[in-house]
Protein backbone atom coordinates (compact mmCIF):
# COMPACT_ATOMS: atom_id res chain seq x y z
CA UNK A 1 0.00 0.00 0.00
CA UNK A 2 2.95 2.22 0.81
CA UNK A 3 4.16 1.93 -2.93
CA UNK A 4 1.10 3.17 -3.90
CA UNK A 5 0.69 5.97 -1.89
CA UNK A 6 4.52 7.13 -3.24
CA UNK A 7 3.88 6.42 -6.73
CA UNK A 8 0.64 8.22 -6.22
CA UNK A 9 2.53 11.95 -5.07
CA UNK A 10 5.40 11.18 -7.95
CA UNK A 11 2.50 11.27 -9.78
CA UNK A 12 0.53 14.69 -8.71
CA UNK A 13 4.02 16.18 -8.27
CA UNK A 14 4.99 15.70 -12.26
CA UNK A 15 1.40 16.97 -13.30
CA UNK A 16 1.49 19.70 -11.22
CA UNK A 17 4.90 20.79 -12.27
CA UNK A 18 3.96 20.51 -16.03
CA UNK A 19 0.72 22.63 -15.75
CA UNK A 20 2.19 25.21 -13.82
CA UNK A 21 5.46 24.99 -16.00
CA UNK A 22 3.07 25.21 -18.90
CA UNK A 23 0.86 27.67 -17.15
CA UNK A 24 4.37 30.30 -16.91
CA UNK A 25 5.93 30.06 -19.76
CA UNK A 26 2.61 31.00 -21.54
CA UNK A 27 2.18 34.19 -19.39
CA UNK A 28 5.91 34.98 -19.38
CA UNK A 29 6.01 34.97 -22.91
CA UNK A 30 2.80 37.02 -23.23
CA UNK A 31 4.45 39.80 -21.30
CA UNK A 32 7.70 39.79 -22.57
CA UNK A 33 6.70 40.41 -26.98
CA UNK A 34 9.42 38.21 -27.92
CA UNK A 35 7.18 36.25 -30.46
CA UNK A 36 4.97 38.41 -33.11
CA UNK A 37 1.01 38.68 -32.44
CA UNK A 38 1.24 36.59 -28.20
CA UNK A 39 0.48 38.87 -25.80
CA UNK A 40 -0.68 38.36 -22.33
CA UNK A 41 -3.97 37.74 -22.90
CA UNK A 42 -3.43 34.80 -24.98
CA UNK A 43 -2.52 32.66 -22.13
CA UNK A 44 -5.91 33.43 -20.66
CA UNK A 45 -7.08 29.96 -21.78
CA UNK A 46 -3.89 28.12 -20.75
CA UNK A 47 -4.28 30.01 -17.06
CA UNK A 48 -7.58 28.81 -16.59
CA UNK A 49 -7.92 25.55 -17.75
CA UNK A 50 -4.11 23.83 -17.40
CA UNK A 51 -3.00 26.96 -14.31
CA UNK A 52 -6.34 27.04 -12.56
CA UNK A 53 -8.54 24.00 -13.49
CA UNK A 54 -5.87 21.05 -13.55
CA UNK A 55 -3.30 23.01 -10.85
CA UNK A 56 -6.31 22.76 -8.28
CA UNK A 57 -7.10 19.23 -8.79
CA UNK A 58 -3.52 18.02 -8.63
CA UNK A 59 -3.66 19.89 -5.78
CA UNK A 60 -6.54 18.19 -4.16
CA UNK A 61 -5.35 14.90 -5.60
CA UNK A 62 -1.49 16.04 -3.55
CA UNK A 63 -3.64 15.74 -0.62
CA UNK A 64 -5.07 13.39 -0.75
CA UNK A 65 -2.25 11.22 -0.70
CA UNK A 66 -0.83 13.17 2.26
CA UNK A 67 1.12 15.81 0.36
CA UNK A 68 0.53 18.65 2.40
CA UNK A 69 3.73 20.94 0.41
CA UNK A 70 2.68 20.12 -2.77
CA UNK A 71 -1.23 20.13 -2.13
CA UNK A 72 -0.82 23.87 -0.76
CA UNK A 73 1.30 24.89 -3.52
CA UNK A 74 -1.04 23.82 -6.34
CA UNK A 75 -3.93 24.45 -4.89
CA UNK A 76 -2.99 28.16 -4.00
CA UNK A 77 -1.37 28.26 -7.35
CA UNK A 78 -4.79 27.04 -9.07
CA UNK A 79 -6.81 29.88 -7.37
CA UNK A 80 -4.37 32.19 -8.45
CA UNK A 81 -4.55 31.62 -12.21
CA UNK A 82 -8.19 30.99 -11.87
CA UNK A 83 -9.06 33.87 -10.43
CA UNK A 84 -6.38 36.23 -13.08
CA UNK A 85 -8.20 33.89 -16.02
CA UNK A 86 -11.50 34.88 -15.05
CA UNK A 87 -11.08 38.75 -14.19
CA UNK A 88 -8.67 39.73 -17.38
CA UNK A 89 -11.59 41.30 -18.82
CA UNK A 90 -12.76 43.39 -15.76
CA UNK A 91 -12.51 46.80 -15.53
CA UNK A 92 -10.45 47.31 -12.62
CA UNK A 93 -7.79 49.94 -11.47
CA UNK A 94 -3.91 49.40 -11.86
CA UNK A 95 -3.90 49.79 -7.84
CA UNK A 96 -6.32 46.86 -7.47
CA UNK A 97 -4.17 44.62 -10.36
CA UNK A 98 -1.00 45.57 -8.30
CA UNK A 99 -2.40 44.24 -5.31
CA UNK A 100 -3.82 41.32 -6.93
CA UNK A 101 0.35 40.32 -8.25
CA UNK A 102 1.75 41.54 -5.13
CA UNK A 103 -0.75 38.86 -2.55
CA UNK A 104 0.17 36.53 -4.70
CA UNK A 105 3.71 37.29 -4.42
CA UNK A 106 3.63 37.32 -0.71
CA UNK A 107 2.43 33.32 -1.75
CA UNK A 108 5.03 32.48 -3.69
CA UNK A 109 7.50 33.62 -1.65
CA UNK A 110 6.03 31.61 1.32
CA UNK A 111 6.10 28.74 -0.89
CA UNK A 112 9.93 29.88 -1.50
CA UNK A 113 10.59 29.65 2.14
CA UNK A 114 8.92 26.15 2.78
CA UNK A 115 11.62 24.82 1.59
CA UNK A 116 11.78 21.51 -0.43
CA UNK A 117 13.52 20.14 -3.23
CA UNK A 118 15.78 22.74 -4.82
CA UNK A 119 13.73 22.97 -8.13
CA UNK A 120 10.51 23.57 -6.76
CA UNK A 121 12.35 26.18 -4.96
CA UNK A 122 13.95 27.61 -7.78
CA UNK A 123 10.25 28.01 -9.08
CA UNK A 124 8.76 29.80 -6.47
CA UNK A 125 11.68 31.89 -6.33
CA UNK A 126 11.36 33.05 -9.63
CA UNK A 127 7.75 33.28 -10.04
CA UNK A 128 8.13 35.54 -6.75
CA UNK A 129 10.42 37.63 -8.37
CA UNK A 130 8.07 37.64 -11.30
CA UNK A 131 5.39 38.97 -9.42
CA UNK A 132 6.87 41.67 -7.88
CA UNK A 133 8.60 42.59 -10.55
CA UNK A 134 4.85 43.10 -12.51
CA UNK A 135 3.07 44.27 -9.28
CA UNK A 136 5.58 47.86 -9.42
CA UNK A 137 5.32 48.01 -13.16
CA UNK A 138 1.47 47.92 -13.04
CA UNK A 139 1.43 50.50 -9.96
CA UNK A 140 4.15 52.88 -11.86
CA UNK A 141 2.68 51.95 -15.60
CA UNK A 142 6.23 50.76 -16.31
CA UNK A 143 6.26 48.63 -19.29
CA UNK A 144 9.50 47.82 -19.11
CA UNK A 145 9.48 46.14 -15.43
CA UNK A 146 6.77 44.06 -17.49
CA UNK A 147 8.87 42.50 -19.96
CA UNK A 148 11.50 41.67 -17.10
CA UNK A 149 8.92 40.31 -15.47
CA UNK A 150 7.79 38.24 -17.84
CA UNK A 151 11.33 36.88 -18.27
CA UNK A 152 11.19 35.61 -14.61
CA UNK A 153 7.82 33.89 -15.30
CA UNK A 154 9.64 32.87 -18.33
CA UNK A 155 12.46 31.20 -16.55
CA UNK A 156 10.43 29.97 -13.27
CA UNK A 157 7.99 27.78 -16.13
CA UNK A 158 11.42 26.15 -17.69
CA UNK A 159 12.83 25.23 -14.16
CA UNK A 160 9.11 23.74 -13.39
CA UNK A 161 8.77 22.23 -16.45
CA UNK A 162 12.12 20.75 -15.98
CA UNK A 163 11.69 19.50 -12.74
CA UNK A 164 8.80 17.50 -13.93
CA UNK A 165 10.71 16.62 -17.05
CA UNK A 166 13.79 15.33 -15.08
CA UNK A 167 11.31 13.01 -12.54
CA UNK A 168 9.75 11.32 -15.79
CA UNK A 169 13.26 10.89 -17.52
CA UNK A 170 14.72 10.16 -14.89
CA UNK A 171 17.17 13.40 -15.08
CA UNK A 172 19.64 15.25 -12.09
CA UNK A 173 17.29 17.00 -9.95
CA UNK A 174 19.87 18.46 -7.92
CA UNK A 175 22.76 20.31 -7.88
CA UNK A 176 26.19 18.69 -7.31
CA UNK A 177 27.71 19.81 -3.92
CA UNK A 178 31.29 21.61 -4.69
CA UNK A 179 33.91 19.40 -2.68
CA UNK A 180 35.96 20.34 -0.08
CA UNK A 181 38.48 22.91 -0.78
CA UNK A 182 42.58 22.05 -0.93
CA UNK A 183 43.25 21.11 3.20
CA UNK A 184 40.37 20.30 4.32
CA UNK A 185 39.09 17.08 5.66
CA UNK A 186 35.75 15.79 6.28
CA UNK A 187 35.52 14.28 10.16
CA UNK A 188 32.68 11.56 10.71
């Protein structure tokens, strides 16, 4: 029974990465103009369905199997491009959009700070960064902090879509620890 409830979070934790990896890179390319015609509000369908939609379930499926880490982060994460999906067409002020980005900020970075593996880290991190980064472009109409922005969403969908990747494939998921410098020696 114990195999299954481990294969089951492997599982949850690969889907979830790949929609939210998915999820990013559509919204960090939106922002950032790099490809002719895709713009932000392309990825409205992406964000609801894969971000919000399938994010959420894995998120509910996380714990159910007793995933409490991932079950928060995908479930929080699920509301979050839910809730951006659904509004993009309201009428609201760039104070209130601001403080929409910078909440959900304040969750990535206390997804940051749970700790984890480094990847899912790494993701959090970035998308963090990400959202700041928008929140004080939207409250100083700063296209600019945008695009850079969008970069960090950019990057913090490759890591997540790599971390999911690398668990399928069967890929390093960590970073090699540097060795001991010239003189000194490891006591145990």
């Amino acid at each position: 029974m114990d195999n299954d409830v481990s294969a089951g979070n492997w599982i949850t934790t690969v889907v979830g990465r790949l929609a939210l990896g998915i999820t990013l890179l559509a919204f960090g390319l939106g922002h950032t103009d790099v490809i002719d015609g895709v713009t932000t509000a392309d990825a409205i369908s992406i964000a609801q369905y894969v971000g919000g939609i399938a994010l959420f379930v894995a998120g509910l499926l996380a714990f159910r199997d007793r995933d409490a880490a991932s079950g928060t982060a995908y479930v929080a994460l699920g509301a979050f491009w839910f809730t951006w999906a659904v509004s993009a067409d309201a009428q609201v002020s760039d104070n209130a959009a601001g403080l929409f980005l910078l909440l959900f900020a304040l969750v990535a970075l206390s997804l940051t700070l749970a700790g984890g593996d480094q990847l899912g880290q790494g993701a959090y991190g970035l998308f963090f960064v990400s959202l700041v980064l928008l929140a004080i472009g939207v409250f100083s109409d700063n296209g600019g902090l945008g695009k850079v922005g969008g970069w960090f969403a950019v990057a913090a969908g490759a890591v997540a879509w790599y971390a999911a990747t690398a668990a399928l494939a069967h890929w390093p998921t960590v970073l090699p620890r540097r060795a001991a410098g010239r003189g000194v020696t490891a006591t145990g």
